[in-house]
N, C-alpha and C. Protein backbone atom coordinates (compact mmCIF):
# COMPACT_ATOMS: atom_id res chain seq x y z
N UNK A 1 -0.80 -4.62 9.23
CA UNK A 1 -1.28 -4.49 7.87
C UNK A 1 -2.36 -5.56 7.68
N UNK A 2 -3.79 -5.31 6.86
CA UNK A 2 -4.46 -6.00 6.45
C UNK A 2 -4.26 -6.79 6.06
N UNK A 3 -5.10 -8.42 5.59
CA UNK A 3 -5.02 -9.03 4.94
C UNK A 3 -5.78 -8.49 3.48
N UNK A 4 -6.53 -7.86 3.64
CA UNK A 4 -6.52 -7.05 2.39
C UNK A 4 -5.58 -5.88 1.73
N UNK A 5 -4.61 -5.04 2.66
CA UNK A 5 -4.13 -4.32 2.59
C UNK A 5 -2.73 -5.09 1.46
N UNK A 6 -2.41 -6.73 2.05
CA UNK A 6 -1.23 -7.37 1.61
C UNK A 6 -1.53 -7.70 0.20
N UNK A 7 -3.18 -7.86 0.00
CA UNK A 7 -3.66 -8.39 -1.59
C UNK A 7 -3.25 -6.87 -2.51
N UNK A 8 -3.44 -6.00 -1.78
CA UNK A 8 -3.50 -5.29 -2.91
C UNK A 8 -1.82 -5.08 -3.20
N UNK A 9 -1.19 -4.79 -2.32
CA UNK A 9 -0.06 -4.68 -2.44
C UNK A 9 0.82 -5.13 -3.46
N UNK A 10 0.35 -6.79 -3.66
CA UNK A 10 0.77 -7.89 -4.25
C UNK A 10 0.28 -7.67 -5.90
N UNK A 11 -1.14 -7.13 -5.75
CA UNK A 11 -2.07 -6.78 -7.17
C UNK A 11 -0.59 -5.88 -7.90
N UNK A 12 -0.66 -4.56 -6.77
CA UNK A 12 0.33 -3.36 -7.38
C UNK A 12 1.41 -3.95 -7.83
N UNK A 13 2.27 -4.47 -6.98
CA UNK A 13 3.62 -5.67 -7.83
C UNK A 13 3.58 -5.62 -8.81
N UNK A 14 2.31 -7.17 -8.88
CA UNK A 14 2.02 -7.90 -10.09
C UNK A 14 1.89 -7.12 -11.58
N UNK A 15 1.00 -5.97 -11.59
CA UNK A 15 0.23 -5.77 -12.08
C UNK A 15 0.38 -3.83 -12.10
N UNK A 16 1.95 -3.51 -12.10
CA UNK A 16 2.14 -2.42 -12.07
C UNK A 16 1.75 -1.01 -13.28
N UNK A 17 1.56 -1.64 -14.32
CA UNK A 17 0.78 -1.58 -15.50
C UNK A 17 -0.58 -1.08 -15.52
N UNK A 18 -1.46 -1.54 -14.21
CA UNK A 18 -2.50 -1.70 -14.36
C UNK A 18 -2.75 -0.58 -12.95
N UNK A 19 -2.14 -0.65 -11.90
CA UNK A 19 -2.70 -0.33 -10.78
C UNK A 19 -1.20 0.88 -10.74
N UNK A 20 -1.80 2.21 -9.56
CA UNK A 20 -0.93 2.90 -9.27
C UNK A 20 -1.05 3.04 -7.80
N UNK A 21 0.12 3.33 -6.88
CA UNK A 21 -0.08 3.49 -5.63
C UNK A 21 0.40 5.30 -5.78
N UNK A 22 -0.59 6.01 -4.61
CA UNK A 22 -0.33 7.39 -4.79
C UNK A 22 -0.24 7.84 -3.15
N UNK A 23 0.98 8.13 -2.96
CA UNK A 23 1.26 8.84 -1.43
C UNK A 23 1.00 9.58 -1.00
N UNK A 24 -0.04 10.46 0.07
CA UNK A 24 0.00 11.62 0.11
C UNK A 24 0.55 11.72 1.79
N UNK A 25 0.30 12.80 2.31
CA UNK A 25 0.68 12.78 3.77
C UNK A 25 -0.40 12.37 4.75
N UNK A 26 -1.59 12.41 4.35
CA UNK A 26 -2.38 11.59 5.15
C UNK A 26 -3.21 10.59 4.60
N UNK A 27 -2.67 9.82 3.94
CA UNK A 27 -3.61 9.01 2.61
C UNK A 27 -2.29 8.06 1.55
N UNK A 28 -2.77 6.70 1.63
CA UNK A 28 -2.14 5.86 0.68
C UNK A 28 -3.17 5.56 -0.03
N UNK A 29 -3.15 5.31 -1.22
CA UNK A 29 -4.52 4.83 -2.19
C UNK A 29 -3.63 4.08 -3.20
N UNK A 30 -4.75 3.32 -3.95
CA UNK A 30 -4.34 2.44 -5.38
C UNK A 30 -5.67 3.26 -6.16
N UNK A 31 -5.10 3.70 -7.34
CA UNK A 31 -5.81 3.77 -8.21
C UNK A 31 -5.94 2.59 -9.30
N UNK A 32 -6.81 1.93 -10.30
CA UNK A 32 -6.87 1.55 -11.25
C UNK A 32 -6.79 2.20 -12.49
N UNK A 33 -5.61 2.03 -12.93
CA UNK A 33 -5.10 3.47 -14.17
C UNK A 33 -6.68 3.39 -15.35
N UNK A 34 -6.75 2.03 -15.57
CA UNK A 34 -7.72 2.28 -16.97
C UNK A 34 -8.72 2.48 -16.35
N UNK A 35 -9.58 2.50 -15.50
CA UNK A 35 -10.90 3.07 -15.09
C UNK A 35 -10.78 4.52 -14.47
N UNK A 36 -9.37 4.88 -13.84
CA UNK A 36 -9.03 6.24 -13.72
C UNK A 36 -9.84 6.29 -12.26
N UNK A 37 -9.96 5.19 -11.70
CA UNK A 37 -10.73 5.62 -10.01
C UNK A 37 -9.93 4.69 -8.94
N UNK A 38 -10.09 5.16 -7.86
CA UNK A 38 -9.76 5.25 -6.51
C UNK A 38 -10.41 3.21 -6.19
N UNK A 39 -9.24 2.65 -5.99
CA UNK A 39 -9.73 1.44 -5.72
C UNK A 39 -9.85 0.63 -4.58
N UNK A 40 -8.68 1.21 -3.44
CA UNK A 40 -8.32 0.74 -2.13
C UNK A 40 -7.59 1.79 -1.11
N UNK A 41 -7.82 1.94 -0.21
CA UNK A 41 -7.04 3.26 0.53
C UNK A 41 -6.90 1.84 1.89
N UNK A 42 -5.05 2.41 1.89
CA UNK A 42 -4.69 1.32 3.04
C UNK A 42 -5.46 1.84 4.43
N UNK A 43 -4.92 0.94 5.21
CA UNK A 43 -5.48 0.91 6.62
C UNK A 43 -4.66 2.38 7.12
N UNK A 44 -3.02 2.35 6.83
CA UNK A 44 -1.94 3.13 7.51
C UNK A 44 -1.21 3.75 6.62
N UNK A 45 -0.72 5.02 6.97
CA UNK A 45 0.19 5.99 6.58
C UNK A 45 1.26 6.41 6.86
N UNK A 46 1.85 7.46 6.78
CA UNK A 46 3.27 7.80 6.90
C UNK A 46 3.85 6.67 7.69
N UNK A 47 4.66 6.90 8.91
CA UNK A 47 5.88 6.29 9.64
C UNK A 47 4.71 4.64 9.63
N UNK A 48 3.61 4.70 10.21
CA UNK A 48 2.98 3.70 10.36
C UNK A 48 3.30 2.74 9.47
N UNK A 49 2.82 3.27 7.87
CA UNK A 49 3.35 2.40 6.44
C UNK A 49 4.19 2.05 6.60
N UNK A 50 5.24 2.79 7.16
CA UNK A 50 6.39 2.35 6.38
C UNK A 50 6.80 1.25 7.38
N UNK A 51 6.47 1.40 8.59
CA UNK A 51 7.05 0.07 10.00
C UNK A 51 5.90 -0.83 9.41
N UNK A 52 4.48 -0.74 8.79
CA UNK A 52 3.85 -1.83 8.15
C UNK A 52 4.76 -2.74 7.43
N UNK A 53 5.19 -1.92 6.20
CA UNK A 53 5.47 -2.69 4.91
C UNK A 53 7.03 -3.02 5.38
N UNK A 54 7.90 -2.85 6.24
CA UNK A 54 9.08 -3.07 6.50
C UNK A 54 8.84 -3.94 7.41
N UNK A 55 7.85 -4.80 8.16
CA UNK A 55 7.54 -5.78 8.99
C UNK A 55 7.17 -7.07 7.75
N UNK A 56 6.33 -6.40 6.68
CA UNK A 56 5.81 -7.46 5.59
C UNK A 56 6.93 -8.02 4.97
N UNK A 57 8.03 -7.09 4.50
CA UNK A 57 8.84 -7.95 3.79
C UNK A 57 10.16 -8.52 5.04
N UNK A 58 9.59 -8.43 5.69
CA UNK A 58 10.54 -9.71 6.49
C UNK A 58 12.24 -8.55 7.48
N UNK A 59 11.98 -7.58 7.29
CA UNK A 59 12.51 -6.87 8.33
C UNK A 59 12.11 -6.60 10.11
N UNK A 60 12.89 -6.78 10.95
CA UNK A 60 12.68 -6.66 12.14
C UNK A 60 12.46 -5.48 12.62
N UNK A 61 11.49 -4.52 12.84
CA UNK A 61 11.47 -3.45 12.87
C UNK A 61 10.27 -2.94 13.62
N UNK A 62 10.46 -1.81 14.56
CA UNK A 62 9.81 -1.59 15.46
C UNK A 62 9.65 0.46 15.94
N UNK A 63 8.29 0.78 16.27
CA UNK A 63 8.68 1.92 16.57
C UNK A 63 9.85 2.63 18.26
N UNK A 64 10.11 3.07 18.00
CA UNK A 64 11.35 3.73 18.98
C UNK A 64 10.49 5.26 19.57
């Protein structure tokens, strides 16, 4: 995962109000709700994301 990929992540957290994350099957994106546009599209998707973001928060985890 990016070091940009982790900012935004952190933005979405923070700032869930403001930012939306939208899943598709080949595509993660953040939208910015009040401007209504497309703000960041991660690096990785499906299984990838998810062994990303399950490595970020501190799980040991690996593909098989």
């Amino acid at each position: 995962m990016s070091e940009k990929d982790i900012e935004w992540l952190e933005k979405c957290k923070n700032e869930p109000e403001k930012y939306k994350i939208y899943v598709d099957n080949d595509l993660i994106s953040v939208t910015d709700v009040e401007q209504d546009e497309n703000v960041h599209d991660f690096a990785s998707f499906g299984y990838e994301f998810a062994l990303d973001l399950l490595n970020y928060i501190g799980c040991n985890a690996e593909f098989v």
